[in-house]
C-alpha atoms as a PDB file:
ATOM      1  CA  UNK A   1       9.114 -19.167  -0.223  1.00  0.00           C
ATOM      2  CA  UNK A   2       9.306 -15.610  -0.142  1.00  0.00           C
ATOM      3  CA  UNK A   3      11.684 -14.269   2.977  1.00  0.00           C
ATOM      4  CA  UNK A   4      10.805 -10.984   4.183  1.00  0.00           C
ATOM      5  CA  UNK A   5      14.383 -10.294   5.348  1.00  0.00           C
ATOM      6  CA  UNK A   6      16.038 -10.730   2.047  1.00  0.00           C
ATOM      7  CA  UNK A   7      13.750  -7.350   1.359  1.00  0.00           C
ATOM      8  CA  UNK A   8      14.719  -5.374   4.862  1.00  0.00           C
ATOM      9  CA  UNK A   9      17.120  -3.376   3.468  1.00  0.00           C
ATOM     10  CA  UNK A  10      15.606  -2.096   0.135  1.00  0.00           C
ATOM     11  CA  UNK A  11      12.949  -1.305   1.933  1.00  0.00           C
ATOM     12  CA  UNK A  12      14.379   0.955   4.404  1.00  0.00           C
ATOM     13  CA  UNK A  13      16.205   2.932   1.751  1.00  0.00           C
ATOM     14  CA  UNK A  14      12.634   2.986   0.212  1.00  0.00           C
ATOM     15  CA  UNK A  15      10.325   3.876   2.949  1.00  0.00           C
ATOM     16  CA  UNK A  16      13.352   6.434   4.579  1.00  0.00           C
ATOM     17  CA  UNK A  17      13.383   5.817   8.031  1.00  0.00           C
ATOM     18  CA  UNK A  18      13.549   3.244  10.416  1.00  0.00           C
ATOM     19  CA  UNK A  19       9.903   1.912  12.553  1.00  0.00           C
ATOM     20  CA  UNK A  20       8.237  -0.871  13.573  1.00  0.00           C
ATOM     21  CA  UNK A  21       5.074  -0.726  11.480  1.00  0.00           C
ATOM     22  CA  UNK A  22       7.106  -0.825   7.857  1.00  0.00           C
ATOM     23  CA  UNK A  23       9.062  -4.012   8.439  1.00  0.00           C
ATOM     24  CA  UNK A  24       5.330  -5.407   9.469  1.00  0.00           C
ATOM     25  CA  UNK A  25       3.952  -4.677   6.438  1.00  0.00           C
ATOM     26  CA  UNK A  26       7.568  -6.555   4.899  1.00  0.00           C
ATOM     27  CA  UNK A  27       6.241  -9.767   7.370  1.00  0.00           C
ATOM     28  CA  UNK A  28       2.708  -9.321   6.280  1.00  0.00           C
ATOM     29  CA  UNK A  29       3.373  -8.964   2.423  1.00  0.00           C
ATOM     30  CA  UNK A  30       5.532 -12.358   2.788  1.00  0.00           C
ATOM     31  CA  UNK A  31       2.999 -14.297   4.408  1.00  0.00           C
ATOM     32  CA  UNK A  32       0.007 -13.238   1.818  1.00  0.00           C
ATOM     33  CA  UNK A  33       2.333 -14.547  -1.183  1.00  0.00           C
ATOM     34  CA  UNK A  34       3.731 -17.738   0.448  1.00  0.00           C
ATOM     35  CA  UNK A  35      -0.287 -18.299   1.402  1.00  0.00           C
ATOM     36  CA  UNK A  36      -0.761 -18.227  -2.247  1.00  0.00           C
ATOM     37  CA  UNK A  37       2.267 -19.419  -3.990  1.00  0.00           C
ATOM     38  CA  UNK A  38       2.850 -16.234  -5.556  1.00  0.00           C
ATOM     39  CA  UNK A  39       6.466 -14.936  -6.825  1.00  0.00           C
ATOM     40  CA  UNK A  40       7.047 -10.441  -6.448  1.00  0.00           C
ATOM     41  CA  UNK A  41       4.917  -8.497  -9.134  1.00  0.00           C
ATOM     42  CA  UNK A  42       6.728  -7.414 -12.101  1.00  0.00           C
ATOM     43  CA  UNK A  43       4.427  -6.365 -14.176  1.00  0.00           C
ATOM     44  CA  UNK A  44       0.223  -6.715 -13.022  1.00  0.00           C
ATOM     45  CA  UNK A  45       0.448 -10.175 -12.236  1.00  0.00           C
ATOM     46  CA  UNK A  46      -0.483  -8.946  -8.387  1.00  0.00           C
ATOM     47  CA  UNK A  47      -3.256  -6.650  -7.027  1.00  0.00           C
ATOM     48  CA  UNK A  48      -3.173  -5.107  -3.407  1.00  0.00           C
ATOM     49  CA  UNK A  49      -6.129  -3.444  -2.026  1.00  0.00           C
ATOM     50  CA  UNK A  50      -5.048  -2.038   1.876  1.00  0.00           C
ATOM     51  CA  UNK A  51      -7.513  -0.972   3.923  1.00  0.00           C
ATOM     52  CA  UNK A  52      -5.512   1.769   5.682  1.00  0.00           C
ATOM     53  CA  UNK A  53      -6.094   5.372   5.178  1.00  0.00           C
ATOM     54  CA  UNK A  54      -4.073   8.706   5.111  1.00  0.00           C
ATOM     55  CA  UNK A  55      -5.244   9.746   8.691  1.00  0.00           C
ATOM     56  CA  UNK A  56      -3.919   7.160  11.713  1.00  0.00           C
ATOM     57  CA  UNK A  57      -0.952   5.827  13.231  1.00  0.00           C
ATOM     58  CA  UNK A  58       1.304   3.035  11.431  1.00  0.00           C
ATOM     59  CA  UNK A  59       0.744   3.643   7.447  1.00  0.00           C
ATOM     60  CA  UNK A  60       3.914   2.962   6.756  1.00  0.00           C
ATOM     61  CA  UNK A  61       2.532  -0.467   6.816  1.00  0.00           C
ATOM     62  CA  UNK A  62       1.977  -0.289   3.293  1.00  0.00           C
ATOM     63  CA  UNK A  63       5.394   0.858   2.612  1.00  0.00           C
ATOM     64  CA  UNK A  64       6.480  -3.046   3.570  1.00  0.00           C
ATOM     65  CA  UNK A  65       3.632  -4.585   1.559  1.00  0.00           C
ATOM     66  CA  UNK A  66       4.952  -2.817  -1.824  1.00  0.00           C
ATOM     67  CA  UNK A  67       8.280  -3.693  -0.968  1.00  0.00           C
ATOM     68  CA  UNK A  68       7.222  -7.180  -0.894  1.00  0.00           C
ATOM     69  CA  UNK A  69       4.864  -7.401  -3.328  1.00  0.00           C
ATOM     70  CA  UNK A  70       5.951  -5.237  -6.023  1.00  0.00           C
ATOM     71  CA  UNK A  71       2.805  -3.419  -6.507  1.00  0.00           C
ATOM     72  CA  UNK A  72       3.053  -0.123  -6.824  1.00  0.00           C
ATOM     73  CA  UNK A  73       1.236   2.968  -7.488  1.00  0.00           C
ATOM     74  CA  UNK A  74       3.288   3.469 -10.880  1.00  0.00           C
ATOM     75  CA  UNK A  75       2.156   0.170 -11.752  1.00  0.00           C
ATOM     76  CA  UNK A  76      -1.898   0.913 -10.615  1.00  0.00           C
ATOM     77  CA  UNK A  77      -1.505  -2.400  -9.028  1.00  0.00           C
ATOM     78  CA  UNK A  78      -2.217  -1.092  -5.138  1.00  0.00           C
ATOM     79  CA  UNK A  79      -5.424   0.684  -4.155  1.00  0.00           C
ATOM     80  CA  UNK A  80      -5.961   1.623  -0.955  1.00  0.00           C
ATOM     81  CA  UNK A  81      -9.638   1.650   0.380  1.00  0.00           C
ATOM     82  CA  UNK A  82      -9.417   4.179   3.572  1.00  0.00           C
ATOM     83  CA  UNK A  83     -11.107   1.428   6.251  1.00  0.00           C
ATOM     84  CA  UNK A  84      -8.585   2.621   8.860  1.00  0.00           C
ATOM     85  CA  UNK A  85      -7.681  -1.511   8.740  1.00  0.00           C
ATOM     86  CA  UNK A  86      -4.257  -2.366   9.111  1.00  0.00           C
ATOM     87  CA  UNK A  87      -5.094  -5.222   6.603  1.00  0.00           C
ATOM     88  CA  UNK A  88      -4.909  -5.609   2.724  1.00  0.00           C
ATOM     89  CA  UNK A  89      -6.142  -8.761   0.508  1.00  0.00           C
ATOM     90  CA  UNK A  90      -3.660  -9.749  -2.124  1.00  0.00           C
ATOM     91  CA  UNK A  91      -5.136 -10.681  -5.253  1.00  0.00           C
ATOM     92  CA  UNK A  92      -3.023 -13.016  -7.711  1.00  0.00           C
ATOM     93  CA  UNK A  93      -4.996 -11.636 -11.326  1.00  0.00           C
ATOM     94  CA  UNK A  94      -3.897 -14.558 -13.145  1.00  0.00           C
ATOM     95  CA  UNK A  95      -5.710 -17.290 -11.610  1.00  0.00           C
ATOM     96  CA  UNK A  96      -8.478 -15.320  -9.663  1.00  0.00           C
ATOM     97  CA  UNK A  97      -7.296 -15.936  -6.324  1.00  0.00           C
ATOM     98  CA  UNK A  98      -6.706 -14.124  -3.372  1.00  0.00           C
ATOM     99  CA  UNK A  99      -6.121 -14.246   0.485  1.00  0.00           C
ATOM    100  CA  UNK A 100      -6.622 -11.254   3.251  1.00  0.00           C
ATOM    101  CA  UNK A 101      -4.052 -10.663   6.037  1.00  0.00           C
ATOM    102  CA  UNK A 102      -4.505  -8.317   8.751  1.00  0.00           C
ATOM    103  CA  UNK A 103      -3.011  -7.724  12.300  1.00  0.00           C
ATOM    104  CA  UNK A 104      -4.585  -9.666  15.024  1.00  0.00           C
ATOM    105  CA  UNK A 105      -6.375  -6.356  17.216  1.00  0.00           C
ATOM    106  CA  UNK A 106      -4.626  -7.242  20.211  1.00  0.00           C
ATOM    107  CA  UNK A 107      -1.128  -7.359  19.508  1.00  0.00           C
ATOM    108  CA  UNK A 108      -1.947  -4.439  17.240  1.00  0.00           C
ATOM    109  CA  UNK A 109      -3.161  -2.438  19.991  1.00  0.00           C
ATOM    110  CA  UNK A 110      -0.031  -3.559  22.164  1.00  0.00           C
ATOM    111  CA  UNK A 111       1.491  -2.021  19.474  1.00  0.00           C
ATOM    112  CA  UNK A 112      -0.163   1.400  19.896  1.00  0.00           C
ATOM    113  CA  UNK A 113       1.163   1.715  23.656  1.00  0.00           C
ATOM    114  CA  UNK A 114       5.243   1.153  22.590  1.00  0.00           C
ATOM    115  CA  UNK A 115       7.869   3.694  23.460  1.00  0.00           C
ATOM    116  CA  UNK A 116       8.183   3.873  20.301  1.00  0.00           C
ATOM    117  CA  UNK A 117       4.203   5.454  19.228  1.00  0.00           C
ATOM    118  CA  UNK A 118       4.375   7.054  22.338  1.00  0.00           C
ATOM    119  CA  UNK A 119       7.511   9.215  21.287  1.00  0.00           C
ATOM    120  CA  UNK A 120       5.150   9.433  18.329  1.00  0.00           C
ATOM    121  CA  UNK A 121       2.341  11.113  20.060  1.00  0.00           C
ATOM    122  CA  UNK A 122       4.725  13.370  21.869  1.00  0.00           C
ATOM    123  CA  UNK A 123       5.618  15.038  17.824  1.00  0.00           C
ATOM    124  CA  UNK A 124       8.962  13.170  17.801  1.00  0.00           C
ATOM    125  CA  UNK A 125       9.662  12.875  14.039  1.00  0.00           C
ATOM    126  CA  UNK A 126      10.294   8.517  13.585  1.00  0.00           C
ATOM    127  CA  UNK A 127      13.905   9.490  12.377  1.00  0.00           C
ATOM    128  CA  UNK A 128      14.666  11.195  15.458  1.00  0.00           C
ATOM    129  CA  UNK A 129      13.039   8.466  18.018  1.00  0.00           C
ATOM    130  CA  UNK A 130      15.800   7.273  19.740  1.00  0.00           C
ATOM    131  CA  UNK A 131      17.757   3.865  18.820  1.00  0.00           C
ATOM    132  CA  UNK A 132      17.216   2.205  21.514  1.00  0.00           C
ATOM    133  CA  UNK A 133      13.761   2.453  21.673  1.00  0.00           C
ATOM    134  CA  UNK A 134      13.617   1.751  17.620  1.00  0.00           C
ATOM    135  CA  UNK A 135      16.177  -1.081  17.121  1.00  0.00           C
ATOM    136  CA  UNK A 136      14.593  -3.550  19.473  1.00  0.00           C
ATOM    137  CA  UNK A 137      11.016  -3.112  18.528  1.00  0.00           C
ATOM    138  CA  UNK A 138      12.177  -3.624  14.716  1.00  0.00           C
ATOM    139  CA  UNK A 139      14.189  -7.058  15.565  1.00  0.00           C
ATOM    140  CA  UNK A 140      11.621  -8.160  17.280  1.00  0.00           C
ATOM    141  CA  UNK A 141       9.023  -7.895  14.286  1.00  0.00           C
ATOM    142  CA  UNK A 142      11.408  -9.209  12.028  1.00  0.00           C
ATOM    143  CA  UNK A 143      12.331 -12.758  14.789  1.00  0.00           C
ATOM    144  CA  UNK A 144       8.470 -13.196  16.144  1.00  0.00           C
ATOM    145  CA  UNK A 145       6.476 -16.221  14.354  1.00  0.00           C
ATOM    146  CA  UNK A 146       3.794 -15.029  11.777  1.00  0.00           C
ATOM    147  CA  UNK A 147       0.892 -16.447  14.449  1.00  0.00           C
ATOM    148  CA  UNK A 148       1.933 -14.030  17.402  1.00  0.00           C
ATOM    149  CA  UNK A 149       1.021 -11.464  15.019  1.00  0.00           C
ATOM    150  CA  UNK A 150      -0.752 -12.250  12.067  1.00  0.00           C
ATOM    151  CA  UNK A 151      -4.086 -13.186  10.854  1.00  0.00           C
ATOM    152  CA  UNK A 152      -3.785 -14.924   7.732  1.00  0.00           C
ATOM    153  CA  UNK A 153      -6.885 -15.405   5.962  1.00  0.00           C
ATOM    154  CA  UNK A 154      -8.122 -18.770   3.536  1.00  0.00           C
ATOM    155  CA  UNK A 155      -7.344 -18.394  -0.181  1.00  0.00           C
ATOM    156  CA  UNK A 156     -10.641 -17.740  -1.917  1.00  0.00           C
ATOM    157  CA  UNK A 157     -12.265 -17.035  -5.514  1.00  0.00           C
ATOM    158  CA  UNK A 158     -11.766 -13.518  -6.380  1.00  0.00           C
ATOM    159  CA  UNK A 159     -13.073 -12.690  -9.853  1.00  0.00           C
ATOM    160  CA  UNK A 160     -10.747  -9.657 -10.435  1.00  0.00           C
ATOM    161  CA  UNK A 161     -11.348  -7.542 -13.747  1.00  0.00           C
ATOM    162  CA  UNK A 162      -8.251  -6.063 -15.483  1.00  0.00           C
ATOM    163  CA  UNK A 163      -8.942  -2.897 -16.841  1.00  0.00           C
ATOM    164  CA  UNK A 164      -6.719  -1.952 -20.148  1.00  0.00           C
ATOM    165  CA  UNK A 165      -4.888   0.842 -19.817  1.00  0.00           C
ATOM    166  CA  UNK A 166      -4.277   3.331 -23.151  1.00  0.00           C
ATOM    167  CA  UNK A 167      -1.320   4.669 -24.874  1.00  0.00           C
ATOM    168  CA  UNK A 168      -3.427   7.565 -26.967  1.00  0.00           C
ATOM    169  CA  UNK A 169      -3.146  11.371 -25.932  1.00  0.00           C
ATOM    170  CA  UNK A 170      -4.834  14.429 -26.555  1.00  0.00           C
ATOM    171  CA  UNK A 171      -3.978  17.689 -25.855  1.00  0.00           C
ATOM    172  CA  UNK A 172      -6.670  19.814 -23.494  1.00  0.00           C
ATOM    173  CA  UNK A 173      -8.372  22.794 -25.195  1.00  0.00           C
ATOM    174  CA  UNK A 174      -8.354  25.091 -22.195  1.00  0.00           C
ATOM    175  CA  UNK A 175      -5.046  23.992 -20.798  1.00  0.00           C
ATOM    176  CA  UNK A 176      -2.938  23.151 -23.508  1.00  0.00           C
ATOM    177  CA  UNK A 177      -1.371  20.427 -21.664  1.00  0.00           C
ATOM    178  CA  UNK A 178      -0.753  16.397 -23.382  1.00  0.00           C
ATOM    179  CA  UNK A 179      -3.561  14.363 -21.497  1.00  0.00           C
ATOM    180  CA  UNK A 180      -4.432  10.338 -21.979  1.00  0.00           C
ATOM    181  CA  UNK A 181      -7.684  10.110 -23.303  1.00  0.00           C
ATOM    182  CA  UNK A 182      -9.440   8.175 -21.100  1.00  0.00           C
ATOM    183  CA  UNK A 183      -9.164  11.110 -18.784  1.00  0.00           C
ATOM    184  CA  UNK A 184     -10.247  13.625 -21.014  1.00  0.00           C
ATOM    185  CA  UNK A 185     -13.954  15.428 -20.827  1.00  0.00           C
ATOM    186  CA  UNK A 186     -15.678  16.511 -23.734  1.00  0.00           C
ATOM    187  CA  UNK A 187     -17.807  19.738 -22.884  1.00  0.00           C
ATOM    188  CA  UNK A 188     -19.643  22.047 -25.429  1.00  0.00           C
ATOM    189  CA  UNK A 189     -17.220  20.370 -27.946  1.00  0.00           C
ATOM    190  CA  UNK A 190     -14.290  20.792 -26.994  1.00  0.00           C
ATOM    191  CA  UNK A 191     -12.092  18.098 -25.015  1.00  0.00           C
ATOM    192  CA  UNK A 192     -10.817  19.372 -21.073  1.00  0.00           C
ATOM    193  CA  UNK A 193      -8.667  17.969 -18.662  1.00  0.00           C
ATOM    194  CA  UNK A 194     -10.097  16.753 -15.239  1.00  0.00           C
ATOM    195  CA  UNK A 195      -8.737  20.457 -14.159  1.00  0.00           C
ATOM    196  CA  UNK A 196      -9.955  22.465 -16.562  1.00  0.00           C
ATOM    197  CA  UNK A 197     -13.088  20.660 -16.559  1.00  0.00           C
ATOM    198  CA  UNK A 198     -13.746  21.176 -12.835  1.00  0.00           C
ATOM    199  CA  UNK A 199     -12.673  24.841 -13.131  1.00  0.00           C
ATOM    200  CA  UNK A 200     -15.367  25.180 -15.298  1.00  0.00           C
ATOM    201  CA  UNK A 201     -18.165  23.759 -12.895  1.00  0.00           C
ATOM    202  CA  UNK A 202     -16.994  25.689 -10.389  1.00  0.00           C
ATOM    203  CA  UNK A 203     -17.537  29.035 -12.168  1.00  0.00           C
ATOM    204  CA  UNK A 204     -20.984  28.087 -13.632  1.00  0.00           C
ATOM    205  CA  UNK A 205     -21.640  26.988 -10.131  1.00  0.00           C
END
């Protein structure tokens, strides 16, 4: 069983500062791999899709569920869609299964009216919010049951697609610079960055 506590610590040294919404996303990343007897991604054994965006209140969310999870952006094993959801499916890639978790609306929007977002609203930076408006708001995420908070989806059939990834370079002929070939664009003949190749639109535009 996977214990979101025993990851509390790394991942406030990870995420930098101390709020209620990160140690959900810890809570929430536990409960989608217990649901599907999963251990932490080391490699791309684990896919998470979260349906938050850049935009809105409480994305630090998905700060917890890498913690947890161990997918990362290094690893191209988290996407994030830009729903505006605090939720995220968890997809285990070797047996094509995968279960969605999200915040049940109304504690979520309980959420929204705390000291602590409304110290938010007011342009209080999260590390300066005071303690005592932090430190009970966090314990109490961490101690309250998984139903008074989450919504914890069925495992279902996900037929996920692993993409291979390359080792071979190139170097850009406008640029200069080393480039993985899959990302490369060949134009009039001669191989261009994503950059370079824009660049070029953009003038003949």
């Amino acid at each position: 069983m996977m214990n979101a506590s025993d990851y509390f610590d790394v991942g406030m040294k990870f995420h930098g500062h101390k709020c209620p919404a990160m140690p959900l996303g810890l809570r929430a990343a536990a409960a989608a791999m217990n649901a599907l007897n999963v251990d932490r991604s080391q490699d791309k054994e684990l896919m998470l899709l979260a349906e938050t965006g850049d935009d809105h209140a409480a994305g630090c969310f998905v700060d917890g569920l890498m913690t947890v999870t161990g997918c990362t952006y290094g690893k191209s094993n988290v996407k994030k869609t830009y729903h505006g959801k605090m939720a995220f499916t968890l997809i285990d890639t070797r047996r094509n299964k995968a279960v969605r978790v999200q915040l049940k609306p109304d504690f979520f929007g309980k959420m929204l009216n705390s000291p602590f977002v409304q110290q938010r609203k007011q342009g209080v930076p999260p590390q300066d919010v005071p303690a005592s408006i932090t430190d009970p708001l966090v314990d109490a995420v961490m101690a309250r049951a998984e139903s008074e908070f989450l919504e914890i989806g069925p495992v279902f059939d996900y037929a996920f697609t692993r993409t291979k990834g390359t080792f071979d370079t190139d170097l850009c002929e406008s640029c200069g610079e080393r480039v993985f070939v899959n990302k490369l664009h060949e134009v009039d003949g001669k191989k261009l960055c994503i950059p370079c190749h824009e660049n070029l639109k953009a003038v003949a535009e």
